[in-house]
Protein backbone atom coordinates (compact mmCIF):
# COMPACT_ATOMS: atom_id res chain seq x y z
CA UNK A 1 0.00 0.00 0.00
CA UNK A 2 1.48 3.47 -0.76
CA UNK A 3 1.49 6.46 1.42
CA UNK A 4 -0.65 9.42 0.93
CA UNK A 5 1.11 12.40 -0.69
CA UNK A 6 3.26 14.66 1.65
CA UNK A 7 1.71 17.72 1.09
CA UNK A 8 4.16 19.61 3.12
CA UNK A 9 7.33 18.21 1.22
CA UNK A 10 5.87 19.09 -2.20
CA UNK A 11 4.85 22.07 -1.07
CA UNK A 12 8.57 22.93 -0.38
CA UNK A 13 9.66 21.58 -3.70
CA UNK A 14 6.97 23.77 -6.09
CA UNK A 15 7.20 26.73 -4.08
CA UNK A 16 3.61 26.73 -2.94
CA UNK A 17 0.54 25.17 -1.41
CA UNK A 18 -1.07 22.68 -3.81
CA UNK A 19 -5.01 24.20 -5.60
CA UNK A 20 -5.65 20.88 -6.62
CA UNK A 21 -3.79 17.94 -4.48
CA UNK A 22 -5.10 15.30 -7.06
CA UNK A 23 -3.29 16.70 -9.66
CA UNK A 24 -0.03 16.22 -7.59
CA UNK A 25 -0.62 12.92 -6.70
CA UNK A 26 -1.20 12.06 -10.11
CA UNK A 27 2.53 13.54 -11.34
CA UNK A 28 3.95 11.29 -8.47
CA UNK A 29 2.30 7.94 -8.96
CA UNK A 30 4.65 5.36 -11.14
CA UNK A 31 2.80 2.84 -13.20
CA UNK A 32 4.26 0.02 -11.08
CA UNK A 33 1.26 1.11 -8.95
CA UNK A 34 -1.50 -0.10 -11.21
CA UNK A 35 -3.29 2.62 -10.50
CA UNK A 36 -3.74 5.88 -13.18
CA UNK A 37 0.07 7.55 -13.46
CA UNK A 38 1.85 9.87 -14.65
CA UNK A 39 2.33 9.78 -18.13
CA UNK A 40 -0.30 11.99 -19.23
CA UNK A 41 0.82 14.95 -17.02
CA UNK A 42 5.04 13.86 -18.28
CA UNK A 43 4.17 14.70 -22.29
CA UNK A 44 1.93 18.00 -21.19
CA UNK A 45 5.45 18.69 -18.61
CA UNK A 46 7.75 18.02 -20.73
CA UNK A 47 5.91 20.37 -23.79
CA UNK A 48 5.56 23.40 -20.95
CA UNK A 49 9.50 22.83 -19.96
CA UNK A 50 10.53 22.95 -23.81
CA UNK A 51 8.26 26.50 -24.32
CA UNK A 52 10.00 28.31 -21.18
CA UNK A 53 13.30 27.03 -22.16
CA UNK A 54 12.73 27.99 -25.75
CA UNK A 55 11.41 31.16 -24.82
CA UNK A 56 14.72 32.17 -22.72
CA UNK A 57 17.06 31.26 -25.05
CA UNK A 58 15.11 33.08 -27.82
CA UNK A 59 15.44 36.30 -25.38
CA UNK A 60 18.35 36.01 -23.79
CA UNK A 61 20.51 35.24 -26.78
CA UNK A 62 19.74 37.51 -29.47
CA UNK A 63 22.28 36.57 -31.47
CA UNK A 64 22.46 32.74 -31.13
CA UNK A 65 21.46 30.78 -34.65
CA UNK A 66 18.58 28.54 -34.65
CA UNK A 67 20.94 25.29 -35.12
CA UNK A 68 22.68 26.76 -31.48
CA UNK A 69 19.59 27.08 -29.88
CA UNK A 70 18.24 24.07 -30.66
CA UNK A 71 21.48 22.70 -29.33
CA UNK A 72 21.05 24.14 -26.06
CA UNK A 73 17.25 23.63 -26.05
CA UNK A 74 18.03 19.69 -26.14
CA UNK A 75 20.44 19.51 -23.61
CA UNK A 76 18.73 21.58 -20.98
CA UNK A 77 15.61 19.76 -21.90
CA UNK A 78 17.18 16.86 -22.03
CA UNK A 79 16.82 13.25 -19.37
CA UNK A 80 20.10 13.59 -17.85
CA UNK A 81 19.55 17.20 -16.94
CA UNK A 82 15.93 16.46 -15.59
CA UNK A 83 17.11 13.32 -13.69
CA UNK A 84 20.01 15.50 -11.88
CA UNK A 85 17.64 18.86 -11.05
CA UNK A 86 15.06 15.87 -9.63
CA UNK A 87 17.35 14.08 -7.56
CA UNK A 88 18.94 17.19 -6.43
CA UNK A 89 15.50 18.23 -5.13
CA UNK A 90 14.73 14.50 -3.97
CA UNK A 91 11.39 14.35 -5.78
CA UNK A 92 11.43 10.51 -6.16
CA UNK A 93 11.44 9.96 -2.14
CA UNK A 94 7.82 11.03 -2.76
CA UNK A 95 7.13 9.14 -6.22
CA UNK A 96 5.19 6.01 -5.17
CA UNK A 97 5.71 2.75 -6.39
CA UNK A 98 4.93 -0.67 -6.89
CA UNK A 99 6.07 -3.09 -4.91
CA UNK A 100 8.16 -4.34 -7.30
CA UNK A 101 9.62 -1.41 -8.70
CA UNK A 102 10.19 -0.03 -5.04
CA UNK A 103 12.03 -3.01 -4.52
CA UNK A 104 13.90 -2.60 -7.90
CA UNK A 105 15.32 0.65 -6.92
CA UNK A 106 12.80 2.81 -9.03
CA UNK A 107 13.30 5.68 -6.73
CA UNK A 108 17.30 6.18 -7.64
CA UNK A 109 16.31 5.85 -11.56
CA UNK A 110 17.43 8.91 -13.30
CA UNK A 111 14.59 8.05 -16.22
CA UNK A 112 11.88 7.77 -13.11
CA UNK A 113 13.30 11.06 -11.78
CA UNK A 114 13.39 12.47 -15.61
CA UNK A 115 9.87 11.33 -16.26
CA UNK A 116 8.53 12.73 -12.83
CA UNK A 117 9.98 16.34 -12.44
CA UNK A 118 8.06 16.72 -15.84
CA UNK A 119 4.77 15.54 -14.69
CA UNK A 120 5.58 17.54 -11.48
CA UNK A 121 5.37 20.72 -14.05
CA UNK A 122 2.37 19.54 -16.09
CA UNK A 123 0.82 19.73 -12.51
CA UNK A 124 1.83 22.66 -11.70
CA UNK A 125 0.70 24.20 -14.90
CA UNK A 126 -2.34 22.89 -14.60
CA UNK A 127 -3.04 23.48 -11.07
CA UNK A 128 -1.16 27.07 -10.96
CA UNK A 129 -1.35 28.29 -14.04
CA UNK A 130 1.74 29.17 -17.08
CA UNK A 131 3.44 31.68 -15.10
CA UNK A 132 3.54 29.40 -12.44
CA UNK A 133 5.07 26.74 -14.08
CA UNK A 134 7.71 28.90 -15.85
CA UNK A 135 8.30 30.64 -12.21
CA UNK A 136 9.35 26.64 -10.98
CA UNK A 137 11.12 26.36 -14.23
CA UNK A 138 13.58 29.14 -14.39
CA UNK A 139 14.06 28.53 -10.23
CA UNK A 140 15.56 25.50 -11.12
CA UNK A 141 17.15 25.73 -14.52
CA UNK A 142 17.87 29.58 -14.61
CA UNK A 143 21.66 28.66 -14.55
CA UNK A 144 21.87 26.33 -16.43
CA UNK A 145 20.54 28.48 -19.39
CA UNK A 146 23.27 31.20 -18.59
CA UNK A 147 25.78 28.83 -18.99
CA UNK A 148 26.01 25.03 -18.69
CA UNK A 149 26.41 24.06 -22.31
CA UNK A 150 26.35 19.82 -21.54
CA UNK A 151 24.49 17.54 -19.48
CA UNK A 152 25.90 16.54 -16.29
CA UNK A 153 27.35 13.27 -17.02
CA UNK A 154 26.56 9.98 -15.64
CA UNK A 155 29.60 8.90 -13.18
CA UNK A 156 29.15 5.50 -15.40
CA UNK A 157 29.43 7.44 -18.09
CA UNK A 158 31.84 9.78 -17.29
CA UNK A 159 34.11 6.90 -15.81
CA UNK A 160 33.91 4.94 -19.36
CA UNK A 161 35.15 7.70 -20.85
CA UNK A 162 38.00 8.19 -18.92
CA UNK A 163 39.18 5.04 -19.61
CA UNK A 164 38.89 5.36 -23.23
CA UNK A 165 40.46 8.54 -23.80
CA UNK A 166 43.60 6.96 -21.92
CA UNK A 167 43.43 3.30 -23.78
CA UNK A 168 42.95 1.75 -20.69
CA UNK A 169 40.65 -1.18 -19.66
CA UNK A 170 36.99 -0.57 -19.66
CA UNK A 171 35.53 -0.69 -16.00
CA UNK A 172 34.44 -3.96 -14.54
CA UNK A 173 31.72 -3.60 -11.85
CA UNK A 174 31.11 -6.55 -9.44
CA UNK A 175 28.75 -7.03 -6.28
CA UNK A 176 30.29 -7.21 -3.57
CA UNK A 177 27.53 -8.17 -1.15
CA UNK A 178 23.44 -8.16 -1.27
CA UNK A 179 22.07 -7.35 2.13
CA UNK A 180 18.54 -6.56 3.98
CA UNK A 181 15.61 -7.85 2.87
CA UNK A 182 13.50 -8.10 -0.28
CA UNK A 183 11.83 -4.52 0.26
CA UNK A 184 14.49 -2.96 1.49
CA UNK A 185 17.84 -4.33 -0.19
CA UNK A 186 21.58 -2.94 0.47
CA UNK A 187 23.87 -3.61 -2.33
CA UNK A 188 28.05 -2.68 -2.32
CA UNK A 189 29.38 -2.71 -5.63
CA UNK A 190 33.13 -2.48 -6.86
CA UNK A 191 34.33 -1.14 -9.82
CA UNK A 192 37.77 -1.51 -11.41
CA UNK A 193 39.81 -0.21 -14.03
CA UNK A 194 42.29 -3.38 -14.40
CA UNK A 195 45.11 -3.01 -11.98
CA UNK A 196 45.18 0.56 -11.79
CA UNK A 197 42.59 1.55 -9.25
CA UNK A 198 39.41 0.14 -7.65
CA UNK A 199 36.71 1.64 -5.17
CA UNK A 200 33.66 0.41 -3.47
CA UNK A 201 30.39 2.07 -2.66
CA UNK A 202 26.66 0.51 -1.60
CA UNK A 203 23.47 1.66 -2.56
CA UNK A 204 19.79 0.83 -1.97
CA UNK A 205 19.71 -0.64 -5.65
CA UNK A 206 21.97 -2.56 -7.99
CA UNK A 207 22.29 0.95 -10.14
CA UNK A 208 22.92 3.45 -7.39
CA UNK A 209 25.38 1.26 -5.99
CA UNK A 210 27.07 1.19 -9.63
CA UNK A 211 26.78 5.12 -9.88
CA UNK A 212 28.47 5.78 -6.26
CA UNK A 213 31.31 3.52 -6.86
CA UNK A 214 31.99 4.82 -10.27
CA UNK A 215 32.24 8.38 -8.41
CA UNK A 216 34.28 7.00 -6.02
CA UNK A 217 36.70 5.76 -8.59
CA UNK A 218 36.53 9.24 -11.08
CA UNK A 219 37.35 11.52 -7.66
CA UNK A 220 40.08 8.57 -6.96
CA UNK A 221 41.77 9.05 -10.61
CA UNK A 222 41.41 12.53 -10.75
CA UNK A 223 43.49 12.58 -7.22
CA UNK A 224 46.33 10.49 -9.03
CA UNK A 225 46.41 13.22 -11.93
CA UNK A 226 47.74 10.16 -14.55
């Protein structure tokens, strides 16, 4: 059974008190659930996200080409950079799931968290209104449109292509140890780049476990400055 929406944590997150709760609940119910999700409220988020971004970089770069504004329209847009603004903000602690997702580790998915902060703003345009909406938008992205240029990358990611660029071995991730029960799992994961360097890290999924240890191992290279 899933918990009732905490008002009071959303509430922080959007900036505001909630119109229309339903809507809310709605933008943070995974189809794991069985029950009517989010999916709907994603495509009319994700549509509303695209507009205000658009919008800024039409007005805040006068000069920019179309071809460079569509270029930084799809990487601020993009899933990496709504996973990383949602898991900064911790939306998925109040995403409910399934019990087999939740067991899964659907709350540390970056494509959940993607998929989620942009029904979050289909609610809120719905509920609040456009300026609303483009208020939460620019609160959270504002930055980024000034000037990030990529995605964050993923420490799996990232860590792959550190190896590459320096012909070394690609990394090699291994469990360590699976701990706690079904519902509630612990995994520790190592990662390893042959011989040269190794690091561990646990997680309450399979993935996040992954993504720790290959941060571990990045902040560990970038100490040995090869």
């Amino acid at each position: 059974m899933n918990d009732p929406l905490n008002t009071g944590a959303l509430a922080e997150i959007i900036g505001c008190t909630p119109d229309d709760p339903a809507l809310y609940d709605l933008a943070l119910t995974h189809g794991s659930t069985g029950r009517a999700d989010y999916q709907r409220l994603e495509f009319l988020g994700d549509r509303v996200l695209g507009l205000v971004i658009a919008s800024e970089l039409y007005t805040r770069f006068p000069s920019a080409s179309e071809g460079e504004m569509s270029s930084r329209l799809h990487v601020l847009a993009s899933g990496a950079t709504c996973a990383a603004i949602a898991q900064r903000l911790k939306l998925t602690d109040l995403v409910r799931f399934g019990a087999q997702a939740r067991s899964d580790g659907g709350r540390y998915s970056d494509n959940i968290a993607a998929d989620a902060i942009e029904a979050l703003i289909g609610a809120i345009y719905l509920d609040q209104g456009a300026d609303a909406a483009r208020r939460f938008v620019l609160t959270h992205w504002d930055d980024m449109i000034d000037g990030q240029q990529e995605a964050p990358k993923h420490p799996k990611a990232a860590l792959q292509e550190w190896a590459l660029a320096r012909k070394r071995r690609p990394p090699e991730y291994e469990i360590i140890a699976r701990e706690g029960p079904d519902h509630a799992p612990r995994f520790r994961i190592a990662v390893s780049i042959g011989k040269l360097a190794r690091a561990e890290a646990e997680g309450a999924s399979k993935q996040a476990a992954e993504k720790a240890a290959a941060a571990a191992l990045l902040a560990e290279l970038e100490g040995m400055k090869l």
